[in-house]
N, C-alpha and C. Protein backbone atom coordinates (compact mmCIF):
# COMPACT_ATOMS: atom_id res chain seq x y z
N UNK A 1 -10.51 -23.46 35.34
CA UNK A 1 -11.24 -23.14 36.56
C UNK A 1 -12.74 -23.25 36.30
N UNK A 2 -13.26 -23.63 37.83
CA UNK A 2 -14.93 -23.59 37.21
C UNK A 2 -15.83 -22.89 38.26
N UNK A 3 -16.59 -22.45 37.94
CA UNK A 3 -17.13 -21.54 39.19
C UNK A 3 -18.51 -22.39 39.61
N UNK A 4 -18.55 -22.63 40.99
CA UNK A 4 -19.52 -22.93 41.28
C UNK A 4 -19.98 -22.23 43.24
N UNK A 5 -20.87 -21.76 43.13
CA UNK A 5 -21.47 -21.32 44.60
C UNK A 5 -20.66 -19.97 44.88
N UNK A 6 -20.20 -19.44 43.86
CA UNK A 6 -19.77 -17.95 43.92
C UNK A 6 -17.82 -18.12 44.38
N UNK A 7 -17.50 -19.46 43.96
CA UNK A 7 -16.24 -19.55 43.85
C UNK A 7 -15.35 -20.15 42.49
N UNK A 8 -14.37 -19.97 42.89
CA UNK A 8 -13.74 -20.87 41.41
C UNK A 8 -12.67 -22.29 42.11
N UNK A 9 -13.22 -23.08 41.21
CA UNK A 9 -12.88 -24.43 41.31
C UNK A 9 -11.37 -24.69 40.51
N UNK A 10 -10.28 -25.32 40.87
CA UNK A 10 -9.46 -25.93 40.07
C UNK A 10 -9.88 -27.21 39.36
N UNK A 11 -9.97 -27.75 38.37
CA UNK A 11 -9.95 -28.48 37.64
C UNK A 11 -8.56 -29.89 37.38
N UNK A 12 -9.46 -30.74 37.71
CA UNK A 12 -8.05 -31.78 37.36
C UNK A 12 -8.19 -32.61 36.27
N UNK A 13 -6.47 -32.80 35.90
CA UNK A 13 -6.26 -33.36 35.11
C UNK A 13 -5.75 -34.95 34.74
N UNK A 14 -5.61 -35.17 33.85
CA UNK A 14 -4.99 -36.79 33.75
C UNK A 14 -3.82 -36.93 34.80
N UNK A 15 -3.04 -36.11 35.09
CA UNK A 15 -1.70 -35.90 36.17
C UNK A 15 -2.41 -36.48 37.46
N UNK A 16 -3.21 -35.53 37.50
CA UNK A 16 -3.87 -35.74 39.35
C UNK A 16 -4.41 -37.68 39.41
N UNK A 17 -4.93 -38.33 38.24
CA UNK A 17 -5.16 -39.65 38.38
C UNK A 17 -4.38 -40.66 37.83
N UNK A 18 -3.12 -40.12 37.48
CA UNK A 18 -2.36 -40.70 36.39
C UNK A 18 -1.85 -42.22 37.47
N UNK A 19 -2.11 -41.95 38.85
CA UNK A 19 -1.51 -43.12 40.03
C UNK A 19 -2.41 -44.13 40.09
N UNK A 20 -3.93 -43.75 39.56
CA UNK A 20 -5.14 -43.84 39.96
C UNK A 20 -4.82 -45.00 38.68
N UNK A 21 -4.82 -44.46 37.43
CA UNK A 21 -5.00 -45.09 35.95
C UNK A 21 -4.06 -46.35 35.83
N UNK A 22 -2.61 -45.80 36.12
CA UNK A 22 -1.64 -46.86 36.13
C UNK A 22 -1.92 -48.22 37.18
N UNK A 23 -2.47 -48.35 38.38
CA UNK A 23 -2.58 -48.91 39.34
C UNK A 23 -3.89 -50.08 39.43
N UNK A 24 -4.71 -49.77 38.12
CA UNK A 24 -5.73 -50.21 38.36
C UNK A 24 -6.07 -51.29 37.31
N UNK A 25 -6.67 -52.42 37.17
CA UNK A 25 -6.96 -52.91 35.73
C UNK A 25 -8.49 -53.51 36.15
N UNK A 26 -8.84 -54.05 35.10
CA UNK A 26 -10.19 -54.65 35.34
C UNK A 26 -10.33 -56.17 35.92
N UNK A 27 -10.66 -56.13 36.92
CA UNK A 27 -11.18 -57.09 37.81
C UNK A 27 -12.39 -57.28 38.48
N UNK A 28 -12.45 -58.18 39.26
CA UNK A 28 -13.73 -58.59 40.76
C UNK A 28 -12.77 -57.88 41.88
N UNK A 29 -11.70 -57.84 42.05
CA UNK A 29 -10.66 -57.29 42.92
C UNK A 29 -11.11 -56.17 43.28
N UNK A 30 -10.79 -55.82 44.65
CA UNK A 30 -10.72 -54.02 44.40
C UNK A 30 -9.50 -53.27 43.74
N UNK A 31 -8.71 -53.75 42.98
CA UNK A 31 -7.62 -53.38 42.42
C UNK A 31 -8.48 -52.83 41.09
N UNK A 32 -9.38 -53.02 40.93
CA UNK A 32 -10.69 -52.64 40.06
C UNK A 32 -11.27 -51.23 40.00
N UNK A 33 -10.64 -50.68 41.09
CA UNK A 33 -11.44 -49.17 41.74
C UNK A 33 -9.72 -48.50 42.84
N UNK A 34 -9.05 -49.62 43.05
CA UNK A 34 -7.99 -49.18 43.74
C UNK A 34 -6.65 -49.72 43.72
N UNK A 35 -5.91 -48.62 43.52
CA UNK A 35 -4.67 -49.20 43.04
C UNK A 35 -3.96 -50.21 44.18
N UNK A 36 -2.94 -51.05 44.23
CA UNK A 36 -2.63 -51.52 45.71
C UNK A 36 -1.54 -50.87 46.15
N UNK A 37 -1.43 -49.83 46.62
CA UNK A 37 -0.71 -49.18 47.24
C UNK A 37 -1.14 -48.59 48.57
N UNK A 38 -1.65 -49.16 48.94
CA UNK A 38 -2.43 -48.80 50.55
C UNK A 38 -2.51 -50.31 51.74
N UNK A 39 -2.53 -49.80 53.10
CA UNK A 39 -2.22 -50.60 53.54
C UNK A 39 -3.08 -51.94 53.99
N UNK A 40 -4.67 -50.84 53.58
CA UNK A 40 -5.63 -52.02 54.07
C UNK A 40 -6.93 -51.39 53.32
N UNK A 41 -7.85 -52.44 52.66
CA UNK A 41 -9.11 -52.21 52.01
C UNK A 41 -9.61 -52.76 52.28
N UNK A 42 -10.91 -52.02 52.19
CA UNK A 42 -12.45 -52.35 52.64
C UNK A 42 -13.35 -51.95 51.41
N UNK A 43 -14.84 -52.47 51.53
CA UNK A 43 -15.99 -52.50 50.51
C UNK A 43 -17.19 -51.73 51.50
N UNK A 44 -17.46 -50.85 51.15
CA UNK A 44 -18.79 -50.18 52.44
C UNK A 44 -19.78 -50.34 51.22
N UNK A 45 -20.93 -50.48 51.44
CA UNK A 45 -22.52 -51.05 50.90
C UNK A 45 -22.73 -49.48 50.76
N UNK A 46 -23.34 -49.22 49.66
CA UNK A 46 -24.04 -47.80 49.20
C UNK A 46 -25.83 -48.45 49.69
N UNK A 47 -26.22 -47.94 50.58
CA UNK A 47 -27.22 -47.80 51.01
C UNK A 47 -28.87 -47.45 50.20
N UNK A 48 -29.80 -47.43 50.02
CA UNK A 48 -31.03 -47.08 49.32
C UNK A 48 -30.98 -45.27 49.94
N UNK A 49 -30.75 -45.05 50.99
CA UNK A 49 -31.17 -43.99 51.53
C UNK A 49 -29.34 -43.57 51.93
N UNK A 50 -29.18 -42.45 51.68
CA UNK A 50 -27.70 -41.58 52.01
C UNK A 50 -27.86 -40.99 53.11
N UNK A 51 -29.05 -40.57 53.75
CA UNK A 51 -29.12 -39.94 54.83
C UNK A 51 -28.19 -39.99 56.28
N UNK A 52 -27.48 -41.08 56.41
CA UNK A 52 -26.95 -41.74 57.26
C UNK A 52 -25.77 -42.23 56.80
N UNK A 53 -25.59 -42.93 55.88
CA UNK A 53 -24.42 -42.90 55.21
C UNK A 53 -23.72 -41.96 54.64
N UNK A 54 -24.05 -41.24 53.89
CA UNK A 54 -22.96 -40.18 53.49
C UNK A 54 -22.10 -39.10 54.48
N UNK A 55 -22.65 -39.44 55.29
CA UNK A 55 -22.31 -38.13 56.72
C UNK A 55 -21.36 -38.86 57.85
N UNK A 56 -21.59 -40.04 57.84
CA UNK A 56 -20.76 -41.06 58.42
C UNK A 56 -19.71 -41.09 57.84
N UNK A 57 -19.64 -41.58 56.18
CA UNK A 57 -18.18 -41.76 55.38
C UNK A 57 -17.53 -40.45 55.57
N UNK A 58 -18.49 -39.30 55.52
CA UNK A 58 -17.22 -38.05 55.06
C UNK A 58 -16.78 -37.75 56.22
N UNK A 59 -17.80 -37.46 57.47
CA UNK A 59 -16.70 -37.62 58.96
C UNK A 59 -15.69 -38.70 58.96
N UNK A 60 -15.32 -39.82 58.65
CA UNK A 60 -14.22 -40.80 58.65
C UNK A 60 -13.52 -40.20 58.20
N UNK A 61 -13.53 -40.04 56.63
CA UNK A 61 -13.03 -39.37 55.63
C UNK A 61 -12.22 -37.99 56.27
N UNK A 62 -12.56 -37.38 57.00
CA UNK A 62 -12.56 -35.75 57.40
C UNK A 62 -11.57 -36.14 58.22
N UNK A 63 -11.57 -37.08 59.43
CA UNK A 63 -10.72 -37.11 60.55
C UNK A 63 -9.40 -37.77 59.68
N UNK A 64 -9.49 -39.04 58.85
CA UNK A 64 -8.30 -39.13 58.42
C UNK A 64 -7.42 -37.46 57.78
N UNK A 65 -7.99 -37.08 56.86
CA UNK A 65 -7.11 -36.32 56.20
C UNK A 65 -7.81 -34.47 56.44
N UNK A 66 -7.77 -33.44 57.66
CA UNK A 66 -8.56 -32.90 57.89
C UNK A 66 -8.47 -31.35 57.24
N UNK A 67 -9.26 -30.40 57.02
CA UNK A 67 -9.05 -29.02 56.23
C UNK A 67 -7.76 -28.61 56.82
N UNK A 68 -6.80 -27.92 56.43
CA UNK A 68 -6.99 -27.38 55.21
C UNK A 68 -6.81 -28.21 53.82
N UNK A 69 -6.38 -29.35 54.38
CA UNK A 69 -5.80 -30.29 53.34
C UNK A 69 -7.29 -30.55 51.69
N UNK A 70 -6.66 -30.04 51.04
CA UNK A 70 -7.69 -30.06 49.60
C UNK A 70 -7.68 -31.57 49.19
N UNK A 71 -9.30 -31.84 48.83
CA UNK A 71 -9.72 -32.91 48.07
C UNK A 71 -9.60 -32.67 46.69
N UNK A 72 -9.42 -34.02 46.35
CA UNK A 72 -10.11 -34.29 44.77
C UNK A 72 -11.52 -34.61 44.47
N UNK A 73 -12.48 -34.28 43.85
CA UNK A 73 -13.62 -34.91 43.86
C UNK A 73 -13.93 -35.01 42.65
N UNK A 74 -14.14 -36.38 42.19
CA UNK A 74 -14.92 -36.94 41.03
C UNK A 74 -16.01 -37.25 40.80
N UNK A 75 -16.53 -36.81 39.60
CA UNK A 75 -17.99 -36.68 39.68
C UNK A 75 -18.12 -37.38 37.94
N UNK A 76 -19.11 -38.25 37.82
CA UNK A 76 -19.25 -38.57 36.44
C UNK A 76 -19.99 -37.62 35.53
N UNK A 77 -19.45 -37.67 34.65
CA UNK A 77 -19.05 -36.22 33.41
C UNK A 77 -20.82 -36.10 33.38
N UNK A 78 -21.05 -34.81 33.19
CA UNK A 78 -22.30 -34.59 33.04
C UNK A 78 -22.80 -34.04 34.40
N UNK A 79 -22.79 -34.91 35.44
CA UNK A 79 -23.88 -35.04 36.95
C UNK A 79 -23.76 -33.37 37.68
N UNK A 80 -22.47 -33.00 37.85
CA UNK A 80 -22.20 -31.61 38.44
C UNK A 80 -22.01 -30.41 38.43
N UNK A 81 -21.07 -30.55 37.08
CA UNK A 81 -20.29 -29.77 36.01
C UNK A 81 -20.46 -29.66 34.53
N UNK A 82 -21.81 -29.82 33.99
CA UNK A 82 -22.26 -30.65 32.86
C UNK A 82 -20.96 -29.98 31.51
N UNK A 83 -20.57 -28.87 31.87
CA UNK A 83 -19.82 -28.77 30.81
C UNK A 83 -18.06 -28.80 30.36
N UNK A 84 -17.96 -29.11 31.99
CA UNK A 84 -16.24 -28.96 32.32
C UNK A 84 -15.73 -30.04 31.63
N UNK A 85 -14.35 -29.67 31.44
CA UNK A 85 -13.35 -30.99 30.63
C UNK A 85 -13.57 -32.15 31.56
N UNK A 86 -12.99 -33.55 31.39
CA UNK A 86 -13.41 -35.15 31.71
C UNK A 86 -11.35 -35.37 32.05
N UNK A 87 -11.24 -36.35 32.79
CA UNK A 87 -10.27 -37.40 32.62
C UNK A 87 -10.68 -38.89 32.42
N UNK A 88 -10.24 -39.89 32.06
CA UNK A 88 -10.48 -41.06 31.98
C UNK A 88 -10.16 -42.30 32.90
N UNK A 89 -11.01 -42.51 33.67
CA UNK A 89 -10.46 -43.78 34.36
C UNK A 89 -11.21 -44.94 34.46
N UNK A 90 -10.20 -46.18 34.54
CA UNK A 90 -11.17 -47.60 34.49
C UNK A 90 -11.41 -48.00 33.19
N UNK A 91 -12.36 -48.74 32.67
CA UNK A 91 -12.93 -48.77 31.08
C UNK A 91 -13.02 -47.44 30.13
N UNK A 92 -12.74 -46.78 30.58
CA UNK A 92 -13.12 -45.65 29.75
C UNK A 92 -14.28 -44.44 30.12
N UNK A 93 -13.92 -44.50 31.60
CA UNK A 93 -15.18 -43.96 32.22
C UNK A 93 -14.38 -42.35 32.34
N UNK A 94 -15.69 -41.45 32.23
CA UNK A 94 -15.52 -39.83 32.52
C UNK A 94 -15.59 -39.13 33.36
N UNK A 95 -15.11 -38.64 34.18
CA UNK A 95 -14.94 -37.97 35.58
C UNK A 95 -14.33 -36.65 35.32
N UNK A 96 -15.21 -35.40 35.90
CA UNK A 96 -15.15 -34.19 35.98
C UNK A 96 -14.20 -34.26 37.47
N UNK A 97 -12.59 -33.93 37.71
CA UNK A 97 -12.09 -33.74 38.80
C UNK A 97 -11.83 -32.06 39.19
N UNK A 98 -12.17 -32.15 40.19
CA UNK A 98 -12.50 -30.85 40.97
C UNK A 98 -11.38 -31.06 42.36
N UNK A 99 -10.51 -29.80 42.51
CA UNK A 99 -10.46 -29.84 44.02
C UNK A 99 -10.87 -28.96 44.65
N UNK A 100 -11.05 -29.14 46.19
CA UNK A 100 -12.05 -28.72 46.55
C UNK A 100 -11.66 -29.71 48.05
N UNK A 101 -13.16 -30.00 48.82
CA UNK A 101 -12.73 -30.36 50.14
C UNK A 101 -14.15 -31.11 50.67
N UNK A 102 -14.20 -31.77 52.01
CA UNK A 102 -15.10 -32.30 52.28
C UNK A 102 -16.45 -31.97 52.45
N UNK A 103 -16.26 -30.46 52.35
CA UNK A 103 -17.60 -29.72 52.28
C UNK A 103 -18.31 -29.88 51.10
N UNK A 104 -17.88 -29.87 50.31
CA UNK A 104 -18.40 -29.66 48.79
C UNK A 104 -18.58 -31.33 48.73
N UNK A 105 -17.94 -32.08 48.90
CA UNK A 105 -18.66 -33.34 48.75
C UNK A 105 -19.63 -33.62 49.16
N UNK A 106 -20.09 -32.83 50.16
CA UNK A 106 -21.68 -33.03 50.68
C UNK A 106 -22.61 -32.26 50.51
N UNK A 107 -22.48 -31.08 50.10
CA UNK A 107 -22.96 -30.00 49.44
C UNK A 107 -23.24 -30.24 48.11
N UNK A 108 -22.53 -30.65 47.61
CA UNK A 108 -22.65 -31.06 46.03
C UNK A 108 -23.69 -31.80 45.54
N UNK A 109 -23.60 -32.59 46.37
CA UNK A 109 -24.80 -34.18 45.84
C UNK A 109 -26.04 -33.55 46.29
N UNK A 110 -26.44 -32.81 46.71
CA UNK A 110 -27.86 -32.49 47.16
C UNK A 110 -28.73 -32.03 46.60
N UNK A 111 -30.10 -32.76 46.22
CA UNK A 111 -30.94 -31.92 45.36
C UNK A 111 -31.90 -31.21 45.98
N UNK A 112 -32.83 -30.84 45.15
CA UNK A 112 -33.64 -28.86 45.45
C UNK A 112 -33.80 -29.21 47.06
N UNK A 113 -34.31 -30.32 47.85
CA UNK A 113 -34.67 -30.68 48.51
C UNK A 113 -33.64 -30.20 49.73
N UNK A 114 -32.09 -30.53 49.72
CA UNK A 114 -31.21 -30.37 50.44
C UNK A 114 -30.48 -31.67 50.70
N UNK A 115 -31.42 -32.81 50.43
CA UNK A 115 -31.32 -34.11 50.70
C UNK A 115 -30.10 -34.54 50.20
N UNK A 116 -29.41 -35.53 50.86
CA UNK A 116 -28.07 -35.75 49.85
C UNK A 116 -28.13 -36.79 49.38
N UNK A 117 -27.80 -36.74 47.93
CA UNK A 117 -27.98 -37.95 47.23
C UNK A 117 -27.30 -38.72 46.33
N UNK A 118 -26.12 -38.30 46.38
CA UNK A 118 -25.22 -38.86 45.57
C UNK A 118 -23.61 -37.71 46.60
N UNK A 119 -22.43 -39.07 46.87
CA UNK A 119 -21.12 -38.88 47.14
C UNK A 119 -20.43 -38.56 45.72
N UNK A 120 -19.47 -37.80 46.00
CA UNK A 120 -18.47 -38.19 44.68
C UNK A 120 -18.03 -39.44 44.05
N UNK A 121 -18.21 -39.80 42.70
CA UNK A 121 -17.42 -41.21 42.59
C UNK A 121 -16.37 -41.91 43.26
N UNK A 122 -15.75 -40.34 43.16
CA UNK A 122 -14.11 -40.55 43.25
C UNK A 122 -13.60 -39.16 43.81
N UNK A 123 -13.11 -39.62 45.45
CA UNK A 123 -12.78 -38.95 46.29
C UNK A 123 -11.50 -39.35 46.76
N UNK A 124 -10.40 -38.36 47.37
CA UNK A 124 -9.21 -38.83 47.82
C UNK A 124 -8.49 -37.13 48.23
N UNK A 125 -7.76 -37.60 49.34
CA UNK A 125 -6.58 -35.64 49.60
C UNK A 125 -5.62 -35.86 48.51
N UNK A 126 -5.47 -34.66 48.56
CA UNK A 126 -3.73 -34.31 48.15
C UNK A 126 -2.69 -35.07 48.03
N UNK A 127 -2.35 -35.45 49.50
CA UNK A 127 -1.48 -36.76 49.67
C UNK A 127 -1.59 -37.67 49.19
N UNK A 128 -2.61 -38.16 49.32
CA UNK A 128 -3.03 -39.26 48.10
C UNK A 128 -3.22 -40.61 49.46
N UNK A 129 -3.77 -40.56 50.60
CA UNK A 129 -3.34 -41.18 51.95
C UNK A 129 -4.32 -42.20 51.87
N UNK A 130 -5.36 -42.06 50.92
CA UNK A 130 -6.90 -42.71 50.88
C UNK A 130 -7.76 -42.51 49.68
N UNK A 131 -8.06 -43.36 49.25
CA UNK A 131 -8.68 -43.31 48.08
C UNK A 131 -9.91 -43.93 48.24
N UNK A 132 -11.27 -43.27 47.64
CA UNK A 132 -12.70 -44.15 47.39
C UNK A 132 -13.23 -43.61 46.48
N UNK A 133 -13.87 -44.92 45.92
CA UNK A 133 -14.02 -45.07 44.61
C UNK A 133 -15.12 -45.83 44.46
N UNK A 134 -16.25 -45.17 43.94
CA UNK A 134 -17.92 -45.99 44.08
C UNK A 134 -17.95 -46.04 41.84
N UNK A 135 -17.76 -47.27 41.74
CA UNK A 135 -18.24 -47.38 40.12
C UNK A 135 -19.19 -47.02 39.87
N UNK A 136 -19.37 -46.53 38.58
CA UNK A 136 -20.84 -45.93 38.61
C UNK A 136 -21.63 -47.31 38.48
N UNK A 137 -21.46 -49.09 38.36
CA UNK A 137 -22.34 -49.97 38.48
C UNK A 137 -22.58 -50.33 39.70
N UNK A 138 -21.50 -50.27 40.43
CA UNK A 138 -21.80 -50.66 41.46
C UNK A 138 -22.61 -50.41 42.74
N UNK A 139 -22.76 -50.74 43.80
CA UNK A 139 -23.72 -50.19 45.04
C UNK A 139 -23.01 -50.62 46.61
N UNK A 140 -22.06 -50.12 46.00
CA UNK A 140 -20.58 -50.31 47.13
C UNK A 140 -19.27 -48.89 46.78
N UNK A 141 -18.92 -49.08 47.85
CA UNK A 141 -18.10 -48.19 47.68
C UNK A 141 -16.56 -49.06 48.15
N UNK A 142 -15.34 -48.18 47.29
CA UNK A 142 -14.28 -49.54 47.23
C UNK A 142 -13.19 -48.08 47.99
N UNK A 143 -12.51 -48.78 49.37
CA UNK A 143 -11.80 -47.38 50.31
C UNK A 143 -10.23 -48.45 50.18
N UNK A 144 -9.23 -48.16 49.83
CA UNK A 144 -7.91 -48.05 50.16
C UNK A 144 -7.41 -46.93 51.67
N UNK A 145 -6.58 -47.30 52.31
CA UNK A 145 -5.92 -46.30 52.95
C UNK A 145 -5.10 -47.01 54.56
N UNK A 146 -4.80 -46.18 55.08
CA UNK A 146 -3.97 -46.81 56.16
C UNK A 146 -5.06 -47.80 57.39
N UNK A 147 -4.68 -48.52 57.89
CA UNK A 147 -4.53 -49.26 58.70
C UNK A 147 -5.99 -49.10 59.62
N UNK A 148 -5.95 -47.58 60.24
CA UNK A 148 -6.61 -47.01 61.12
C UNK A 148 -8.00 -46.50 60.19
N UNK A 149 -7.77 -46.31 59.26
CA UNK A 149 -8.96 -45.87 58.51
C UNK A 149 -9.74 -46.99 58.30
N UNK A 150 -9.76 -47.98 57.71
CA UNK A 150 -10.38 -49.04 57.26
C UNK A 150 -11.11 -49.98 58.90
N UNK A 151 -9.77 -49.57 59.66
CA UNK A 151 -10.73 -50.16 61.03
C UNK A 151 -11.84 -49.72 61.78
N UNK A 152 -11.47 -48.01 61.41
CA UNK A 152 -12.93 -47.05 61.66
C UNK A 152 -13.81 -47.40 61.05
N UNK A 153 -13.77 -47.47 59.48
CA UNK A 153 -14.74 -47.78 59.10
C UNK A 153 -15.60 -49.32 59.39
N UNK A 154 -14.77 -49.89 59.26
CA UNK A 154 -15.54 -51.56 59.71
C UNK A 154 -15.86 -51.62 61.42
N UNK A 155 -15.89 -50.65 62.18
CA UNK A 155 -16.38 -50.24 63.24
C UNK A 155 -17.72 -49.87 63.40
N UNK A 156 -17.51 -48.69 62.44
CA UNK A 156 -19.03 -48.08 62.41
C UNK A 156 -20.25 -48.37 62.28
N UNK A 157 -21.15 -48.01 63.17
CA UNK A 157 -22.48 -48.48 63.93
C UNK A 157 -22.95 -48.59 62.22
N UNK A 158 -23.24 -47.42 61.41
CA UNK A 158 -24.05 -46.68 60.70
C UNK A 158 -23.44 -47.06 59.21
N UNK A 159 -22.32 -48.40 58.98
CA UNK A 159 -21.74 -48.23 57.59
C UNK A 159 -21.93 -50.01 57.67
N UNK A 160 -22.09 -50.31 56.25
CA UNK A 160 -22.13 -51.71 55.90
C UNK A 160 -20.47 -51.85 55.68
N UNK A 161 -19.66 -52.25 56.11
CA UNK A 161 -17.77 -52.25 55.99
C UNK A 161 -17.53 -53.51 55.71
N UNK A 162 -17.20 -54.33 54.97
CA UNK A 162 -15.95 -55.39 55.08
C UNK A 162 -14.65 -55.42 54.69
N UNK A 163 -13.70 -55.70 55.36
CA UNK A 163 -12.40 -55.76 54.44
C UNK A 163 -12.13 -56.52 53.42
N UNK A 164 -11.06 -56.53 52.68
CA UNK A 164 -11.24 -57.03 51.38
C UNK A 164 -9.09 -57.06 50.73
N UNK A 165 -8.62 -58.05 50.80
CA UNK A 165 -7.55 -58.27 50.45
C UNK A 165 -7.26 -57.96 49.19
N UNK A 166 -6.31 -57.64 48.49
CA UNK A 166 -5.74 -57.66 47.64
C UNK A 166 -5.94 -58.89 46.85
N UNK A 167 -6.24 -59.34 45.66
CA UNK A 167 -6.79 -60.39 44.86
C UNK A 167 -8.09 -61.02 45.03
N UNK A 168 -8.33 -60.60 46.33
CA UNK A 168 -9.73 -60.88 46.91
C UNK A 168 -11.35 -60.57 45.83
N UNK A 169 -12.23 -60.89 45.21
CA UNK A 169 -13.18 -60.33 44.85
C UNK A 169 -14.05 -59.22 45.68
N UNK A 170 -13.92 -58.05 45.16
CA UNK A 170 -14.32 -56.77 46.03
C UNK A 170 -16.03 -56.72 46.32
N UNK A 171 -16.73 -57.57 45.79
CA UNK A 171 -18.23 -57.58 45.97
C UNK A 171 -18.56 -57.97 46.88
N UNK A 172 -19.26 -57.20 47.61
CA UNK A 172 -20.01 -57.56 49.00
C UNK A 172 -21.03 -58.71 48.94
N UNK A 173 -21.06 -59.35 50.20
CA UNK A 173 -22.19 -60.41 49.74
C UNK A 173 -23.38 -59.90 49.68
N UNK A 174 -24.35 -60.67 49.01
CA UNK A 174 -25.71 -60.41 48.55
C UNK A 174 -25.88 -59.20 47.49
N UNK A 175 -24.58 -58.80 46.70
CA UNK A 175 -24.28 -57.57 45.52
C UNK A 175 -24.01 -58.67 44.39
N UNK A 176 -24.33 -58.23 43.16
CA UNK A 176 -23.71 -58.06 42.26
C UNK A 176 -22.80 -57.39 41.15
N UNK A 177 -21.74 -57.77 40.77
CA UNK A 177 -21.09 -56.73 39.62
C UNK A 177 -21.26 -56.97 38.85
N UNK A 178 -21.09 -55.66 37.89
CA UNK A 178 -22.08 -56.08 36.72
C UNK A 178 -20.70 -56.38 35.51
């Protein structure tokens, strides 16, 4: 458990991403950040400024899968939790998993300011209905999930969205991966 804002946090383990780990290998794909087990993916552009973006994704985010239903939130080892245990996903990357809920994903990233400035890496419910997943190289964010989600998002006034097939290279145009 970890306490943060006068509560205690559950802590996750290799179990909670073990769908996440198995599902994924290294590619240009979004199979790179998402396993293919969802019905439709998209690439949303991480923005210079979050002000507008982050509040957009987590309302999407919120209506698909809504409280009481508990999140996972991943945070790269160090950024939130500087001292909590890690799981491993991708190359060998470290993620402090927390559950927790859409509040704290926006609460979390905010510095002295209030400003929000960083999403979770790696966000997804319980169910497991939707998954997003921002690499720490990248400047995109990579969303798995049903049908209706991915169309909201490539809707939205306020989100850079494209869809993105399965074998498809997941890089948005005018991005690079590194």
């Amino acid at each position: 458990m970890l306490v943060k804002d006068g509560r205690k946090w559950q802590v996750g383990t290799s179990a909670e991403v073990a769908w996440i780990a198995e599902g994924t290998s290294v590619s240009r794909t979004i199979a790179a950040a998402i396993p293919p087990v969802f019905d439709a993916y998209a690439t949303v552009v991480v923005p210079d400024s979050y002000e507008d973006h982050a509040p957009a994704l987590l309302a999407l985010l919120t209506e698909q899968s809504p409280p009481p239903q508990r999140w996972w939130l991943g945070y790269s080892a160090g950024i939130i939790f500087p001292a909590a245990p890690t799981v491993t996903l991708y190359p060998g990357w470290e993620y402090v998993l927390v559950e927790a809920g859409p509040q704290q994903a926006a609460a979390w990233g905010k510095n002295k300011q209030g400003v929000s400035w960083e999403l979770p890496s790696l966000m997804f419910p319980a169910d497991r209905s939707w998954l997003a997943s921002t690499l720490w190289d990248d400047d995109w964010t990579c969303i798995g999930g049903p049908d209706s989600l991915v169309a909201r998002l490539l809707a939205h006034p306020r989100l850079e969205a494209r869809p993105v097939r399965p074998g498809e290279d997941a890089t948005p145009p005018g991005h690079q991966a590194w």
